[in-house]
N, C-alpha and C. Protein backbone atom coordinates (compact mmCIF):
# COMPACT_ATOMS: atom_id res chain seq x y z
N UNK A 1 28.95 -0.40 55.73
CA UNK A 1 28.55 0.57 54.72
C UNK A 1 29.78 0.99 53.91
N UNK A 2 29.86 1.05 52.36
CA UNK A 2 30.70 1.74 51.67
C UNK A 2 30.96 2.80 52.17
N UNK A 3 32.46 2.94 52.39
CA UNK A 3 33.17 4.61 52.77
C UNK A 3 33.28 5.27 52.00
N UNK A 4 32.58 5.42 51.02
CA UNK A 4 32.79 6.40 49.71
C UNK A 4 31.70 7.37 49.80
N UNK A 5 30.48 6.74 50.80
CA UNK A 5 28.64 7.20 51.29
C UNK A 5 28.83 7.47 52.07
N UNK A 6 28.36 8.37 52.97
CA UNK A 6 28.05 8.73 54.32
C UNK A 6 26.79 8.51 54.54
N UNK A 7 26.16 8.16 55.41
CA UNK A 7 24.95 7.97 56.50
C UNK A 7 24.51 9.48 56.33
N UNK A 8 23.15 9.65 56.11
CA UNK A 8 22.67 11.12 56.25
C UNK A 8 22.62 11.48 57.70
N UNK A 9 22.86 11.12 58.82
CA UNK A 9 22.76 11.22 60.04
C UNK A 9 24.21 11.91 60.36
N UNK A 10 25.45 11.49 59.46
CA UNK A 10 26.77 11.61 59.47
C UNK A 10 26.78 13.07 58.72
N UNK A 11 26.06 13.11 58.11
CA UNK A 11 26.09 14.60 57.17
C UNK A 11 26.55 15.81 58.25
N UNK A 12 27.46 16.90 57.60
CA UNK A 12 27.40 18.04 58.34
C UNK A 12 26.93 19.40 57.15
N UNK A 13 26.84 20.71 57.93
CA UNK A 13 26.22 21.61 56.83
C UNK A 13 27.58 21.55 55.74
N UNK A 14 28.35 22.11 56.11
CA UNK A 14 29.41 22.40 55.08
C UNK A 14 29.54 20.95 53.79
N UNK A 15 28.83 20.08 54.44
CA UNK A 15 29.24 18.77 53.10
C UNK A 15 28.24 18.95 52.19
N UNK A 16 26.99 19.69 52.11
CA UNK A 16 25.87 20.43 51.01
C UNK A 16 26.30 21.37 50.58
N UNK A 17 26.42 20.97 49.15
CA UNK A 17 26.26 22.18 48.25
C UNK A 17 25.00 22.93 48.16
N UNK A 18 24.95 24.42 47.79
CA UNK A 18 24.01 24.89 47.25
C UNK A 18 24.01 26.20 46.58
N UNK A 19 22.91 25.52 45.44
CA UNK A 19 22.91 26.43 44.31
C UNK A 19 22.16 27.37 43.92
N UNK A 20 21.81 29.04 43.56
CA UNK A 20 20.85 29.30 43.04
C UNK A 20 19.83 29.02 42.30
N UNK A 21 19.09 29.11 42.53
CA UNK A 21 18.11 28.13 41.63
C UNK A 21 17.75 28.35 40.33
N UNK A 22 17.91 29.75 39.92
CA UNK A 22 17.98 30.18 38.68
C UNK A 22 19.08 30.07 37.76
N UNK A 23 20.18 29.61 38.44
CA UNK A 23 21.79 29.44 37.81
C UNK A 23 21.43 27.94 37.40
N UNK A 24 20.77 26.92 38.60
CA UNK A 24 20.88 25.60 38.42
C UNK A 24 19.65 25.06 37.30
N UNK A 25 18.65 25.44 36.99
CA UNK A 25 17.12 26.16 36.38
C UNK A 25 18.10 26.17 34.84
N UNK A 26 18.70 27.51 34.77
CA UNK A 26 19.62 27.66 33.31
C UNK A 26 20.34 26.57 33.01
N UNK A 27 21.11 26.10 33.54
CA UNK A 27 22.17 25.46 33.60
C UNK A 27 21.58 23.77 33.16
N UNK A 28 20.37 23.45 34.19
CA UNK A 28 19.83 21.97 33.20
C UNK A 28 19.34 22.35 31.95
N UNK A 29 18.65 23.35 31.50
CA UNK A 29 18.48 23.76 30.22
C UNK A 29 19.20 23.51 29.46
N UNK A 30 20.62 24.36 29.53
CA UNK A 30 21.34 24.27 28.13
C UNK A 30 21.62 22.83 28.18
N UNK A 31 22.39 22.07 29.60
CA UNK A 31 22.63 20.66 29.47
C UNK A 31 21.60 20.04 28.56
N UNK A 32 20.32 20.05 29.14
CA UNK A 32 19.53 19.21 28.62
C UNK A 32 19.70 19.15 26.92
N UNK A 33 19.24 20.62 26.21
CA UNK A 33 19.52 21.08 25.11
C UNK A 33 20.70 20.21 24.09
N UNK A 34 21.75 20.68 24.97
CA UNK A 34 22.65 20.13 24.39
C UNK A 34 23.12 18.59 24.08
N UNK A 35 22.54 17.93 25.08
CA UNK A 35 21.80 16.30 25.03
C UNK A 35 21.28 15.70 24.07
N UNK A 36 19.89 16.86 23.77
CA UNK A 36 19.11 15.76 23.20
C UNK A 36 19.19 16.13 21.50
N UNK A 37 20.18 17.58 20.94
CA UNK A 37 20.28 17.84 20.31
C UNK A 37 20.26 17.02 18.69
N UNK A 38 21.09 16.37 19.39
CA UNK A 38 21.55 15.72 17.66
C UNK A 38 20.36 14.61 17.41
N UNK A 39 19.58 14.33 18.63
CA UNK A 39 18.06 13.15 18.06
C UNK A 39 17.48 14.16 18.01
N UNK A 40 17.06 15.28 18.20
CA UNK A 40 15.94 16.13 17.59
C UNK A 40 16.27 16.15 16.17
N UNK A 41 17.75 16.40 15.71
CA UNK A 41 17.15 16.43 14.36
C UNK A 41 17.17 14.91 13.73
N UNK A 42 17.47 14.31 14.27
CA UNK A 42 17.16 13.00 13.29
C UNK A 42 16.05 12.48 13.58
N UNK A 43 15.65 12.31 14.49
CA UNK A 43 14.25 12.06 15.04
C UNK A 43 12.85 12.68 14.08
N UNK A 44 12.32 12.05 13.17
CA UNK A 44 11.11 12.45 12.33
C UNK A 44 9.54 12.21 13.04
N UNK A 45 9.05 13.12 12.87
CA UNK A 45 7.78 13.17 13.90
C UNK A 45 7.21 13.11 12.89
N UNK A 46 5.76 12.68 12.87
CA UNK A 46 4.33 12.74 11.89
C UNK A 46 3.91 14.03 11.59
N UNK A 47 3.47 14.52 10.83
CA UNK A 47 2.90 15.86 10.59
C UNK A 47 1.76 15.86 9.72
N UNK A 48 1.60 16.78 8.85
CA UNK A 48 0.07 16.68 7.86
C UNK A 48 1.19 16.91 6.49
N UNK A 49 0.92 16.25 5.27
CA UNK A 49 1.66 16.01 3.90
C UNK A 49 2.64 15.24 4.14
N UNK A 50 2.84 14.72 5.35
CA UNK A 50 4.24 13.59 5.17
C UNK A 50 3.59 12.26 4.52
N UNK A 51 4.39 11.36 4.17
CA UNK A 51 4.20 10.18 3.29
C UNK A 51 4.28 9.23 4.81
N UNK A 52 3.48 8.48 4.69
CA UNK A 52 3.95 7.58 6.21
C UNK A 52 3.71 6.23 5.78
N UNK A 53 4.57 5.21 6.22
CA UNK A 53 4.01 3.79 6.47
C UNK A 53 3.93 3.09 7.72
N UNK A 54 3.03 2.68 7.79
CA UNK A 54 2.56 1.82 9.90
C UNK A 54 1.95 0.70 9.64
N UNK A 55 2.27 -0.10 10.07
CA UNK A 55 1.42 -1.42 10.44
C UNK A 55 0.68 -1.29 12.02
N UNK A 56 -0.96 -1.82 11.81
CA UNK A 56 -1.39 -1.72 12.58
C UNK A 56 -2.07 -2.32 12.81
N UNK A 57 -3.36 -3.00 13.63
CA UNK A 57 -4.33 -3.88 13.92
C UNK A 57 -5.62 -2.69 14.36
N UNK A 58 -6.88 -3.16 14.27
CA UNK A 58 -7.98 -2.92 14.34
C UNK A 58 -8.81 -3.58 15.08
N UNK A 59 -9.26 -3.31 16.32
CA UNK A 59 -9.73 -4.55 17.10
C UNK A 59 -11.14 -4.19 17.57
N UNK A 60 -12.59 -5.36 17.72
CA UNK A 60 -13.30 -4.95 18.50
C UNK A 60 -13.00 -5.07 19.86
N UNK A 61 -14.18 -4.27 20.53
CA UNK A 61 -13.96 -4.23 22.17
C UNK A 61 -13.61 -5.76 22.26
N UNK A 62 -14.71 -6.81 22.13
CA UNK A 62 -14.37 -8.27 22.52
C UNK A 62 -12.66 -9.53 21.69
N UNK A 63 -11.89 -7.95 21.04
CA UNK A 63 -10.62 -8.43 21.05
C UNK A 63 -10.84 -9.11 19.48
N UNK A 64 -11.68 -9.00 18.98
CA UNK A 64 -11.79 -9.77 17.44
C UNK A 64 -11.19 -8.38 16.52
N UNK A 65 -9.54 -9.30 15.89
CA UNK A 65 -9.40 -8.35 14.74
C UNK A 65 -10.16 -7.75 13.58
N UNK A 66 -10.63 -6.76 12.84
CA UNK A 66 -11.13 -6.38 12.17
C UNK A 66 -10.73 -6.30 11.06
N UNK A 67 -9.22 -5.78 11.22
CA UNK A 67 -8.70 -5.30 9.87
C UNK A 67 -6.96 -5.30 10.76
N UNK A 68 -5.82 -5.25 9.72
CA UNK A 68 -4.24 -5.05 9.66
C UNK A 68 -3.67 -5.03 9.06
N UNK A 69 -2.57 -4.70 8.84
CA UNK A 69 -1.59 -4.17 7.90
C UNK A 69 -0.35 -4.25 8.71
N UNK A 70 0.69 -5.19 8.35
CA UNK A 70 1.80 -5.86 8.81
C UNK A 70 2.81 -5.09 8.31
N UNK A 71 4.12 -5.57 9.05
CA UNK A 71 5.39 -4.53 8.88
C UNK A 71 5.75 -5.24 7.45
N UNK A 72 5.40 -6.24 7.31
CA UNK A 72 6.08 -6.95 5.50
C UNK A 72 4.81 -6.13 4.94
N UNK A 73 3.67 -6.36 4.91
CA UNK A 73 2.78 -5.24 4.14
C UNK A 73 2.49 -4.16 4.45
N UNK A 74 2.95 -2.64 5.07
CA UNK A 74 2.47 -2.40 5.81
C UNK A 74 1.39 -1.05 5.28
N UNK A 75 0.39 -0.25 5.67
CA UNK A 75 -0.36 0.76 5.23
C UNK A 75 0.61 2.08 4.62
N UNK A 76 0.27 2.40 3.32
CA UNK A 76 1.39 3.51 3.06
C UNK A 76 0.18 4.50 2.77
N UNK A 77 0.31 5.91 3.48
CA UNK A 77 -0.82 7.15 3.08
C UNK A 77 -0.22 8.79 2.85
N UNK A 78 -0.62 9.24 2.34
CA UNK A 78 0.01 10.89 3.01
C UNK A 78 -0.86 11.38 3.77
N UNK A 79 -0.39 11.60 4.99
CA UNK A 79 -1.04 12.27 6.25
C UNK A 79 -1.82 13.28 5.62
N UNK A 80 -2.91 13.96 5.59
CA UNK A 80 -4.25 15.00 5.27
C UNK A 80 -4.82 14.58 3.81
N UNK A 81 -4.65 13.42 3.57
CA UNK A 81 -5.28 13.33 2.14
C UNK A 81 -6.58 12.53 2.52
N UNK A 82 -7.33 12.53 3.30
CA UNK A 82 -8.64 12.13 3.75
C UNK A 82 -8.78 10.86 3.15
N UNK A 83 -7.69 9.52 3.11
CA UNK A 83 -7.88 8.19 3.05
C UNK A 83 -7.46 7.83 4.35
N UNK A 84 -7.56 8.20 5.96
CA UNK A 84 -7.79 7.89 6.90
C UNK A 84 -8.82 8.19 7.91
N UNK A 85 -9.72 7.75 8.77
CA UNK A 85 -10.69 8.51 9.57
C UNK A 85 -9.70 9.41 10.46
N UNK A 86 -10.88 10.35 10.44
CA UNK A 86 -10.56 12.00 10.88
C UNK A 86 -9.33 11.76 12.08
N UNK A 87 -10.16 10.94 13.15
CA UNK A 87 -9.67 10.46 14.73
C UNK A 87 -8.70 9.62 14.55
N UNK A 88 -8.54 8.93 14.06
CA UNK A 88 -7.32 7.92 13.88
C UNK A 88 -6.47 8.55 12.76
N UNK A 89 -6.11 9.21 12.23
CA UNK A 89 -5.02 10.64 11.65
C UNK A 89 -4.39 11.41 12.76
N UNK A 90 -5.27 12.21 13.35
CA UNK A 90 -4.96 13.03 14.29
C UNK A 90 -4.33 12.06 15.89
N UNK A 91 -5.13 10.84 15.83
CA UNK A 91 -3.61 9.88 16.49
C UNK A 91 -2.11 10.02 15.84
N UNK A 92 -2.20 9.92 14.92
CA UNK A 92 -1.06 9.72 14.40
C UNK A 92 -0.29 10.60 14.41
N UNK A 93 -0.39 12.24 14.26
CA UNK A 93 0.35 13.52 13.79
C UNK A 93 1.10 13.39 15.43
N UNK A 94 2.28 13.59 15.60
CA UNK A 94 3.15 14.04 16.71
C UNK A 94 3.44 12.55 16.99
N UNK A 95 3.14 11.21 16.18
CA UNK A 95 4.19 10.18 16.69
C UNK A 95 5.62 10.15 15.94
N UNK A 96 6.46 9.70 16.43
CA UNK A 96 7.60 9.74 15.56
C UNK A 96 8.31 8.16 15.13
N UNK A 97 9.11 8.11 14.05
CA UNK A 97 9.33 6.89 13.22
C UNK A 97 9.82 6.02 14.37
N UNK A 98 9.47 4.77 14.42
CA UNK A 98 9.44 3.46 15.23
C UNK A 98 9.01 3.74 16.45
N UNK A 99 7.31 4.57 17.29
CA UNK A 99 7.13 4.71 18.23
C UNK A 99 5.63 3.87 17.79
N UNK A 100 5.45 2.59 18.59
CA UNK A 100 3.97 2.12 18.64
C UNK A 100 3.03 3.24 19.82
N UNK A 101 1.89 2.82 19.59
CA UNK A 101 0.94 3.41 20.59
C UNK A 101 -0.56 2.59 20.39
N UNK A 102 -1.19 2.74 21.48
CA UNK A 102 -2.26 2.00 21.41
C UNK A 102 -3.25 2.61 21.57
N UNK A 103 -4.60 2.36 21.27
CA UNK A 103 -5.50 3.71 21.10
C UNK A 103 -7.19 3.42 20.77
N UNK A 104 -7.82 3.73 21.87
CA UNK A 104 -9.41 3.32 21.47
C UNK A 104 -10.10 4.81 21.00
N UNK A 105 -10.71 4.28 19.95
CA UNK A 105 -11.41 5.61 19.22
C UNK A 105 -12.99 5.04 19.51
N UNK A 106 -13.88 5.85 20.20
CA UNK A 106 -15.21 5.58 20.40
C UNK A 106 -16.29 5.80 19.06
N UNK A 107 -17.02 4.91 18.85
CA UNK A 107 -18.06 5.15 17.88
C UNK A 107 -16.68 5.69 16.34
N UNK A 108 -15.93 5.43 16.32
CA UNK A 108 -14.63 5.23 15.27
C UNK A 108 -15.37 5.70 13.87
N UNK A 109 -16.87 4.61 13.99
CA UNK A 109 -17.50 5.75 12.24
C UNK A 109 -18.53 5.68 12.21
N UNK A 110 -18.66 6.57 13.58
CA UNK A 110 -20.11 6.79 13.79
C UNK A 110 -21.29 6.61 14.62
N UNK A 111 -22.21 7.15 14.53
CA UNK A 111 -23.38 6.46 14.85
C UNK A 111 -24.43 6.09 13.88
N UNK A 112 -25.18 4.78 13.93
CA UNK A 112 -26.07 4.43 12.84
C UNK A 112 -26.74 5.41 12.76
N UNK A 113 -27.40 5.44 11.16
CA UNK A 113 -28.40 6.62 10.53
C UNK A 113 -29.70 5.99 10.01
N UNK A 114 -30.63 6.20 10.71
CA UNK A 114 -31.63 5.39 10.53
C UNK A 114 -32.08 5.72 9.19
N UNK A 115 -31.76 6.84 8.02
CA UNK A 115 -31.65 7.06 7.16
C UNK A 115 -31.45 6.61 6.00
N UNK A 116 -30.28 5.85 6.70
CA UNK A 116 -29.31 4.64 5.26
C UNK A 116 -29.89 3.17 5.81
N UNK A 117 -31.28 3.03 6.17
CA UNK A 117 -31.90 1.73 5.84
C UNK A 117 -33.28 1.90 4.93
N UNK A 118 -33.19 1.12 4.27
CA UNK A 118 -33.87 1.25 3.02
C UNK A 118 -34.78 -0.05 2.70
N UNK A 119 -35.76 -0.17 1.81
CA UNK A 119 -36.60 -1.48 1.30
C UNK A 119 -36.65 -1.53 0.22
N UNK A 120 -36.40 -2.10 -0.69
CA UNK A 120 -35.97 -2.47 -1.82
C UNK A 120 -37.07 -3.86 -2.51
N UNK A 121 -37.78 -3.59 -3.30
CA UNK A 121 -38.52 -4.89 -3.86
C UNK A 121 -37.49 -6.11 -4.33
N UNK A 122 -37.64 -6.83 -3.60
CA UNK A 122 -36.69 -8.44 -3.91
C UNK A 122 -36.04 -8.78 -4.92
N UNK A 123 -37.32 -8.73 -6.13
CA UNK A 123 -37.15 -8.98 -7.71
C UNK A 123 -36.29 -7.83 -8.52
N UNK A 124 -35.59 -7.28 -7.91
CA UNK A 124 -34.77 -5.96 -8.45
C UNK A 124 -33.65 -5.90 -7.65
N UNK A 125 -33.09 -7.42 -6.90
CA UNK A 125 -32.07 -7.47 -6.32
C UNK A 125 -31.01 -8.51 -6.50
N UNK A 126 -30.05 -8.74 -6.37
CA UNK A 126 -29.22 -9.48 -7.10
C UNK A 126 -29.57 -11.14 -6.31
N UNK A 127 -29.40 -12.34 -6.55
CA UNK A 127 -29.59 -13.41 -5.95
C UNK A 127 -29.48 -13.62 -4.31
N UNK A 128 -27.82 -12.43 -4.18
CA UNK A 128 -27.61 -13.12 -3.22
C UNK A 128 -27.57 -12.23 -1.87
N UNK A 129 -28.58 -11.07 -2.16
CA UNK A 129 -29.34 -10.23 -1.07
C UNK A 129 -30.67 -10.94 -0.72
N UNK A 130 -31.09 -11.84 -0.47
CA UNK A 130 -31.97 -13.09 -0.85
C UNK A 130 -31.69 -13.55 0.84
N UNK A 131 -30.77 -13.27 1.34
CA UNK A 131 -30.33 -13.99 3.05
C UNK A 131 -30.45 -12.83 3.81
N UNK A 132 -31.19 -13.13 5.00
CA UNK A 132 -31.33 -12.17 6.10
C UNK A 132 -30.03 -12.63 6.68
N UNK A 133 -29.22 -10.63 7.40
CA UNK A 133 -27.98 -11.13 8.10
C UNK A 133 -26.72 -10.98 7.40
N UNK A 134 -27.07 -11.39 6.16
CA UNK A 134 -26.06 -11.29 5.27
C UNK A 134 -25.31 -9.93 5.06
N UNK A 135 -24.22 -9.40 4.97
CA UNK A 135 -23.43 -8.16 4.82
C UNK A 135 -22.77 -8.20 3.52
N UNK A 136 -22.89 -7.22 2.64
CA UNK A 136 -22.48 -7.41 1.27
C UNK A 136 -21.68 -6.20 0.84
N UNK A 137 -20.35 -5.98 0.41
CA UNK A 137 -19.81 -4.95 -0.40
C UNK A 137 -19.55 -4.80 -1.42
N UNK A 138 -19.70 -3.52 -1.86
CA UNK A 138 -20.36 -3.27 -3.47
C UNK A 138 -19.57 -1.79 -3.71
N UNK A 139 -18.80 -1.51 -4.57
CA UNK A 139 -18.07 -0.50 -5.32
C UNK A 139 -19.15 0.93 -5.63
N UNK A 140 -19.07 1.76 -5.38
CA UNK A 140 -20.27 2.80 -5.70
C UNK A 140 -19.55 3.18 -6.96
N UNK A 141 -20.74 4.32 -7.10
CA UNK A 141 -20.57 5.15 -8.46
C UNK A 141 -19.69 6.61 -7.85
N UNK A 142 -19.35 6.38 -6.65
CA UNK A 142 -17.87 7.08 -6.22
C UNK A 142 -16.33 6.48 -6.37
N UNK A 143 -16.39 5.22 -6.18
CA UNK A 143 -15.60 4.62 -6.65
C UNK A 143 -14.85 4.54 -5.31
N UNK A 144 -15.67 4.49 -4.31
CA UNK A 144 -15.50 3.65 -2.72
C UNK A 144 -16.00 2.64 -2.51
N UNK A 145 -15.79 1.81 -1.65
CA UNK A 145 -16.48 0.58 -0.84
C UNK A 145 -17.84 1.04 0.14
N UNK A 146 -18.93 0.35 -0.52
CA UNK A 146 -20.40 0.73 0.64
C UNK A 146 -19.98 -0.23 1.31
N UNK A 147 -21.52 -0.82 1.98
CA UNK A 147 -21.89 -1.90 2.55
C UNK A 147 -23.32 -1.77 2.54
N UNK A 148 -23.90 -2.98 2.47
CA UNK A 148 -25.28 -3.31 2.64
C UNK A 148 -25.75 -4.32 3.49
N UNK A 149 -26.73 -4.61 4.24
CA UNK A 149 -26.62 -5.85 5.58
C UNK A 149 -28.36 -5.84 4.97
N UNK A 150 -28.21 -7.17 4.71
CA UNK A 150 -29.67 -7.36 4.61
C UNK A 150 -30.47 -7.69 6.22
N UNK A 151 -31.60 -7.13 6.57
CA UNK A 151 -32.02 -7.24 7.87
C UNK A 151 -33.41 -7.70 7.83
N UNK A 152 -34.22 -7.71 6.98
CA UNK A 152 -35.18 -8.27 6.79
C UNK A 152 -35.61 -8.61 5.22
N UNK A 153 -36.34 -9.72 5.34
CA UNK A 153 -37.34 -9.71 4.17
C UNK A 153 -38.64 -9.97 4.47
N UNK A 154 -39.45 -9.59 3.68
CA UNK A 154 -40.74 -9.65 3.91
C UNK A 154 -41.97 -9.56 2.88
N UNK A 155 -42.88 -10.64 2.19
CA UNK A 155 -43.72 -9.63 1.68
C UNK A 155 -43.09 -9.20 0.35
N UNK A 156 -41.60 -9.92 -0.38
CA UNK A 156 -40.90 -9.58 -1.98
C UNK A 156 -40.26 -8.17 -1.64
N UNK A 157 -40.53 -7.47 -0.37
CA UNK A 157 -39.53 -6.17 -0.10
C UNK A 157 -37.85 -6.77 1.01
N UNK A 158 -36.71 -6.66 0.56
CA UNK A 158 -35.70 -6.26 1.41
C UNK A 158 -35.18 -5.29 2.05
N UNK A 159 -35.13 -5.04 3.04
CA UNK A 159 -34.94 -4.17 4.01
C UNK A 159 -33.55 -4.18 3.91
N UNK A 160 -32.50 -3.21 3.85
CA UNK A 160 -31.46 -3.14 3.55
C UNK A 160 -30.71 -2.07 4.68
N UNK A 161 -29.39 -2.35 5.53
CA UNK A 161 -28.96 -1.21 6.18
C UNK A 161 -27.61 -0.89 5.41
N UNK A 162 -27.50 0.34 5.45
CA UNK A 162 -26.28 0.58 4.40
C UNK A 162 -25.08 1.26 5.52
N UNK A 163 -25.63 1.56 6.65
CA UNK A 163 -24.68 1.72 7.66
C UNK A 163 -23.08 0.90 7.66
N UNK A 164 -22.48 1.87 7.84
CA UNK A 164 -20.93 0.61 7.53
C UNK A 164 -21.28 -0.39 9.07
N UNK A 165 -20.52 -1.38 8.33
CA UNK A 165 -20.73 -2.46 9.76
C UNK A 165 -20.10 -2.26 10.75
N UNK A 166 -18.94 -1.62 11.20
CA UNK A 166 -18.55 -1.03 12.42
C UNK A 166 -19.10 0.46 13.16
N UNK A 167 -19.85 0.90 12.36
CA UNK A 167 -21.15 1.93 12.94
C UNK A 167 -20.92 1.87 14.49
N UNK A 168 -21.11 1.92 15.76
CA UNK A 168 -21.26 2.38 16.88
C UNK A 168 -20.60 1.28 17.33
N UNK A 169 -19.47 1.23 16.97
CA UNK A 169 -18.34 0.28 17.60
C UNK A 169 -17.54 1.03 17.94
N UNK A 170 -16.90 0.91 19.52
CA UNK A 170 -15.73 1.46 19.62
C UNK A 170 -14.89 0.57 19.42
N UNK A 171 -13.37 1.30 18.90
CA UNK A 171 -12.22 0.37 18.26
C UNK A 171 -10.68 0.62 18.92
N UNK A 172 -10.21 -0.49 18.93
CA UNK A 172 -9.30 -0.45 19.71
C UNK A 172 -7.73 -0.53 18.41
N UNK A 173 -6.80 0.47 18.63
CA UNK A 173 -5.98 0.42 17.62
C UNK A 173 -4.41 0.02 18.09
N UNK A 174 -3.40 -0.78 17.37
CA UNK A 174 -2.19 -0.87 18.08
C UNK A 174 -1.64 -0.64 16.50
N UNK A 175 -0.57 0.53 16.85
CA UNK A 175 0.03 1.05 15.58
C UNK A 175 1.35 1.13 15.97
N UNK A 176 2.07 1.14 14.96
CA UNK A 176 3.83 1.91 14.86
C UNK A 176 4.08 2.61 13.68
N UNK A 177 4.52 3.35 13.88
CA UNK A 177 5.08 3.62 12.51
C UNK A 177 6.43 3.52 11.99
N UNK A 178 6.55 2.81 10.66
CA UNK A 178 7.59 2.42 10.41
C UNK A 178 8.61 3.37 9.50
N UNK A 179 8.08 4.30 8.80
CA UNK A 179 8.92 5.10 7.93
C UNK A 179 7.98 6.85 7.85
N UNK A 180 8.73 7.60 8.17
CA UNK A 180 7.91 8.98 7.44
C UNK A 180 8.41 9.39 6.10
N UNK A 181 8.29 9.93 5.22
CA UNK A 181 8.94 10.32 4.18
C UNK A 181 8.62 12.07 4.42
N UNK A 182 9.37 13.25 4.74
CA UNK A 182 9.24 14.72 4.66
C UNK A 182 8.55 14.86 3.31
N UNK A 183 7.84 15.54 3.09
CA UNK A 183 8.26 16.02 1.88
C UNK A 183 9.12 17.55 1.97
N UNK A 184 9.43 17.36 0.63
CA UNK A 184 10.75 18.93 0.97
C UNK A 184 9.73 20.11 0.50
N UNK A 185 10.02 21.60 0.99
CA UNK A 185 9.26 22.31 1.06
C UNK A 185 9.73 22.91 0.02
């Protein structure tokens, strides 16, 4: 055995130190403090009005990408400007610049609304709502992306679901973020 160690069997009282616990309690404090000081402030965390960019992937449960945004392209948003879902934002607030995380959001947008399926007479539809199955996106008079899934025809009526197509999917997310921008107050 190295003579520099003693055998705990070799131990006597007088070779233990001991400390108050409230002296030793203070005392990792300020150490600690004083440690991690200078990365607290450089260290940028996510917040709500910061400018952020992340590359990330979008996955179903059975592992099929959905959607991504790469570190050469990657997603640029300002945190609370409601161009992200609610749940996958509030992932994001308290990560800080170059920390990935991985993250399943359940039912991500939603549950279907038996509401937003609709029938539509055939002859008042464009050619190529004409295929059962088919999923089609179309620009609204909001000036967002719908979706429409044709699900039946029948009879010169189309049955139309306007439900977005990931509706009662849970989603699996792998993000980083690559830059925050503060804004100054």
């Amino acid at each position: 055995m190295d003579e520099n160690f003693k055998d705990f069997d070799d131990l006597e009282k007088d070779d233990l130190i001991s400390l108050d616990e409230e002296e030793y309690v203070e005392h990792n404090d300020e150490f600690i403090d004083e440690i991690l000081e200078p990365y607290k402030k450089e260290k940028k965390i996510v917040d709500i009005n910061d400018n952020i960019e992340f590359s990330y992937k979008t996955l179903l449960e059975d592992g099929t990408i959905v959607d991504q945004k790469t570190i050469e392209d990657p997603m640029k948003v300002k945190v609370g400007s409601e161009t992200l879902l609610k749940s996958f934002e509030e992932k994001l607030i308290g990560m800080f610049e170059g920390e990935k995380k991985t993250f399943i959001i359940e039912n991500a947008y939603g549950k279907s609304n038996p509401k937003l399926i609709e029938s539509i007479y055939q002859s008042s539809l464009p050619e190529q709502f004409h295929e059962v199955g088919h999923t089609y996106s179309f620009k609204g008079k909001d000036n967002k992306f719908h979706y429409a899934k044709v699900i039946e025809i029948k009879d010169g009526i189309v049955k139309l679901d306007f439900n977005n197509p990931l509706t009662d999917s849970d989603l699996k997310f792998e993000v980083k973020i690559l830059k925050i921008h503060k804004i100054e107050k």
